[in-house]
C-alpha atoms as a PDB file:
ATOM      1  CA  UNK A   1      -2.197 -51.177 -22.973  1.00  0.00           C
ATOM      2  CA  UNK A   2       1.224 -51.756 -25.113  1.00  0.00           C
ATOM      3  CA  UNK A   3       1.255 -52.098 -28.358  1.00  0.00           C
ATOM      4  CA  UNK A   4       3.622 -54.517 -30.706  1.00  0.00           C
ATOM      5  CA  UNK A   5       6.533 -52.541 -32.698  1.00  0.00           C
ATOM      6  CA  UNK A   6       7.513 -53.635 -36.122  1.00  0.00           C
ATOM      7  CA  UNK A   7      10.337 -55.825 -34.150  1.00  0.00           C
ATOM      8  CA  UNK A   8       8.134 -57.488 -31.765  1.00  0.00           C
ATOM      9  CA  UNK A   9       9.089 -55.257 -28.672  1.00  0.00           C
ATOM     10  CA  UNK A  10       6.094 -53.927 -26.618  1.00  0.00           C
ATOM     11  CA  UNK A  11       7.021 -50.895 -25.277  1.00  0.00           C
ATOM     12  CA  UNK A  12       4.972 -48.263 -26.382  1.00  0.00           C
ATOM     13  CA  UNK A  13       2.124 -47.503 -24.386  1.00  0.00           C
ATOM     14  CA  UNK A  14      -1.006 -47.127 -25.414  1.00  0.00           C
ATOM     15  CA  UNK A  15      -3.745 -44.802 -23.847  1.00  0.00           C
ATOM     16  CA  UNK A  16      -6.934 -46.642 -23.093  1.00  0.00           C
ATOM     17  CA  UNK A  17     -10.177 -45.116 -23.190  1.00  0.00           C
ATOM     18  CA  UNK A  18     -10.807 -42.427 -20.327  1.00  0.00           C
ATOM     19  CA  UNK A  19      -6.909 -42.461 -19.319  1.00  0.00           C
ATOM     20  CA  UNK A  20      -4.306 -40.143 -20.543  1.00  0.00           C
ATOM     21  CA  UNK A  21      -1.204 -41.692 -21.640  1.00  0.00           C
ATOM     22  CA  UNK A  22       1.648 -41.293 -19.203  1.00  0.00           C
ATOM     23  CA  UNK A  23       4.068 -38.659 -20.176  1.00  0.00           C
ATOM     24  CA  UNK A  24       7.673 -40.134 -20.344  1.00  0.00           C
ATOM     25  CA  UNK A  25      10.759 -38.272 -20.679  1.00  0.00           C
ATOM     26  CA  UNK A  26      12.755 -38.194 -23.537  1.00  0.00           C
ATOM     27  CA  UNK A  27      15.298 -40.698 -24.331  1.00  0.00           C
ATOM     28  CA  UNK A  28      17.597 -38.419 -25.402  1.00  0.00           C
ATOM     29  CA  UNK A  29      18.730 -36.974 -22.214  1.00  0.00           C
ATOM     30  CA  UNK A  30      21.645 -35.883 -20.831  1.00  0.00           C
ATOM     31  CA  UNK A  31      22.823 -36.231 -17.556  1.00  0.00           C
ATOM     32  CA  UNK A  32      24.673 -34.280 -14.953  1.00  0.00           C
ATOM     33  CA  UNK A  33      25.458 -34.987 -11.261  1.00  0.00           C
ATOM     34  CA  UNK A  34      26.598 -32.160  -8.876  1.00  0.00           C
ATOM     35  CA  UNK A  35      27.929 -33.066  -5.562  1.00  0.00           C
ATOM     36  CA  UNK A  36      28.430 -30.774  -2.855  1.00  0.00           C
ATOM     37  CA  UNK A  37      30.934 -31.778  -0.219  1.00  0.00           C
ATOM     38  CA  UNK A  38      31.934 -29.850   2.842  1.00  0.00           C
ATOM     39  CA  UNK A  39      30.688 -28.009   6.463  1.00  0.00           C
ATOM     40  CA  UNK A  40      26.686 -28.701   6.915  1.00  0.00           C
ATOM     41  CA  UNK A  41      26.181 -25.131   6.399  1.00  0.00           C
ATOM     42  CA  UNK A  42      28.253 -24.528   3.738  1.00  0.00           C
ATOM     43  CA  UNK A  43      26.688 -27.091   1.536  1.00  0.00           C
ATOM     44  CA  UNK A  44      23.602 -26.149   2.895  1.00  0.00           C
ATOM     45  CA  UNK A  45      23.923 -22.490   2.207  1.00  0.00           C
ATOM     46  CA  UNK A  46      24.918 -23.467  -1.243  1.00  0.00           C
ATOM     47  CA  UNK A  47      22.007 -25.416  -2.339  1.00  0.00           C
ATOM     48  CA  UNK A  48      20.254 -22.054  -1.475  1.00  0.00           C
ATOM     49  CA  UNK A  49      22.274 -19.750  -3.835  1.00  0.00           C
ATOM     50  CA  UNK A  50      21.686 -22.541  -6.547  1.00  0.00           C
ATOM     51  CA  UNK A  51      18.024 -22.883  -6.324  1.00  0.00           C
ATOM     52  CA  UNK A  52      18.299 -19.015  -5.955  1.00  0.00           C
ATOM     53  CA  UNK A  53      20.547 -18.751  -9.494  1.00  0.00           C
ATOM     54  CA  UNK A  54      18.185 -21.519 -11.214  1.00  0.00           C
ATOM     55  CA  UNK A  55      21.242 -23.678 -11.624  1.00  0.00           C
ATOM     56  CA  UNK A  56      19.644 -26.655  -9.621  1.00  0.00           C
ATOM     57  CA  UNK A  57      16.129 -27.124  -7.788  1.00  0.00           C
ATOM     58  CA  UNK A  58      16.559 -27.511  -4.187  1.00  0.00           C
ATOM     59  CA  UNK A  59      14.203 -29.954  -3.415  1.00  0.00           C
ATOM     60  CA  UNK A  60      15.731 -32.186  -5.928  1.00  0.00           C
ATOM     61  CA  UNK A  61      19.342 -32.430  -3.822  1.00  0.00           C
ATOM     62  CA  UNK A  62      19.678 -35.519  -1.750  1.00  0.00           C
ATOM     63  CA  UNK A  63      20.032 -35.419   2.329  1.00  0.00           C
ATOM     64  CA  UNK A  64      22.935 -34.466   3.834  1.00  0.00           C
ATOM     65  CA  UNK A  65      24.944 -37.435   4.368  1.00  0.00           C
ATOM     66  CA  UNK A  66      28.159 -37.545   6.247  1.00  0.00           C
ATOM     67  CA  UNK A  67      30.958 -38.734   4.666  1.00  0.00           C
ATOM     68  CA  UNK A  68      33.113 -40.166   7.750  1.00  0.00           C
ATOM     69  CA  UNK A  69      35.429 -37.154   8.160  1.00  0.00           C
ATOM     70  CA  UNK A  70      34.582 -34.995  10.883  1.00  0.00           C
ATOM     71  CA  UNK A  71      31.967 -31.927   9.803  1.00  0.00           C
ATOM     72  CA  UNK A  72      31.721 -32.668   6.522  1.00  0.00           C
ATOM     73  CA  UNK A  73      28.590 -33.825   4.331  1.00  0.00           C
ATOM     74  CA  UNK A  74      28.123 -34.541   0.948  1.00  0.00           C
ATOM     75  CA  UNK A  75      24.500 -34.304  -1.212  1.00  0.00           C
ATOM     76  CA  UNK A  76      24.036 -34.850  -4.633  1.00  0.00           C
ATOM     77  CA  UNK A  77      21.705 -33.384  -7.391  1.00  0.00           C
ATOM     78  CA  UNK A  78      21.110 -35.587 -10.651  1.00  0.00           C
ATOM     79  CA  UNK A  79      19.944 -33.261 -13.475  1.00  0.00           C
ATOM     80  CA  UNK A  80      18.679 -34.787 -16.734  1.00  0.00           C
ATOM     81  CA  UNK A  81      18.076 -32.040 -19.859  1.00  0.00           C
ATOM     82  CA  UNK A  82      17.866 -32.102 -23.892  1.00  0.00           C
ATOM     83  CA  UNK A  83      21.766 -32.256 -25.152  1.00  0.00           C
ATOM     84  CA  UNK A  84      22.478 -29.135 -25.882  1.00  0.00           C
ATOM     85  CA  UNK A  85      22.898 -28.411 -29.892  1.00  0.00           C
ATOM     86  CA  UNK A  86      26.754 -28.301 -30.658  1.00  0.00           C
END
């Protein structure tokens, strides 16, 4: 299933007959986190316009949470993309 690198490390996989290899993301990724924090509806309403704008999927946000102050909720998207080239 792996198969042995030049340094030993096995951590290339290797299809086996009949299965398609498992498509990892690149390693290269960036990451960014957006949190929202504020009224349920607010937050809510502003995953909406963001799905809406293709800034950030909406099924991707986490649940609302609430943060310990009275109203208010925070969710967070995690977004991982190719760096950008500078």
């Amino acid at each position: 299933m792996f198969h042995q690198s030049e340094s030993g490390s096995t951590h290339q996989p290797v299809s086996e007959p009949g299965r398609s290899p498992i498509a990892l993301p690149p390693h290269n990724q960036e990451v960014l986190r957006m949190f929202l924090l504020g009224d349920c509806g607010a937050v809510r309403n502003m995953i909406a316009r963001l799905a809406t704008n293709g800034i950030a999927d909406a099924n991707r946000w986490t649940p609302l949470q609430p943060t310990g102050r009275d109203g208010e909720y925070i969710s967070v998207h995690t977004k991982r993309m190719a760096p950008e080239v500078r």
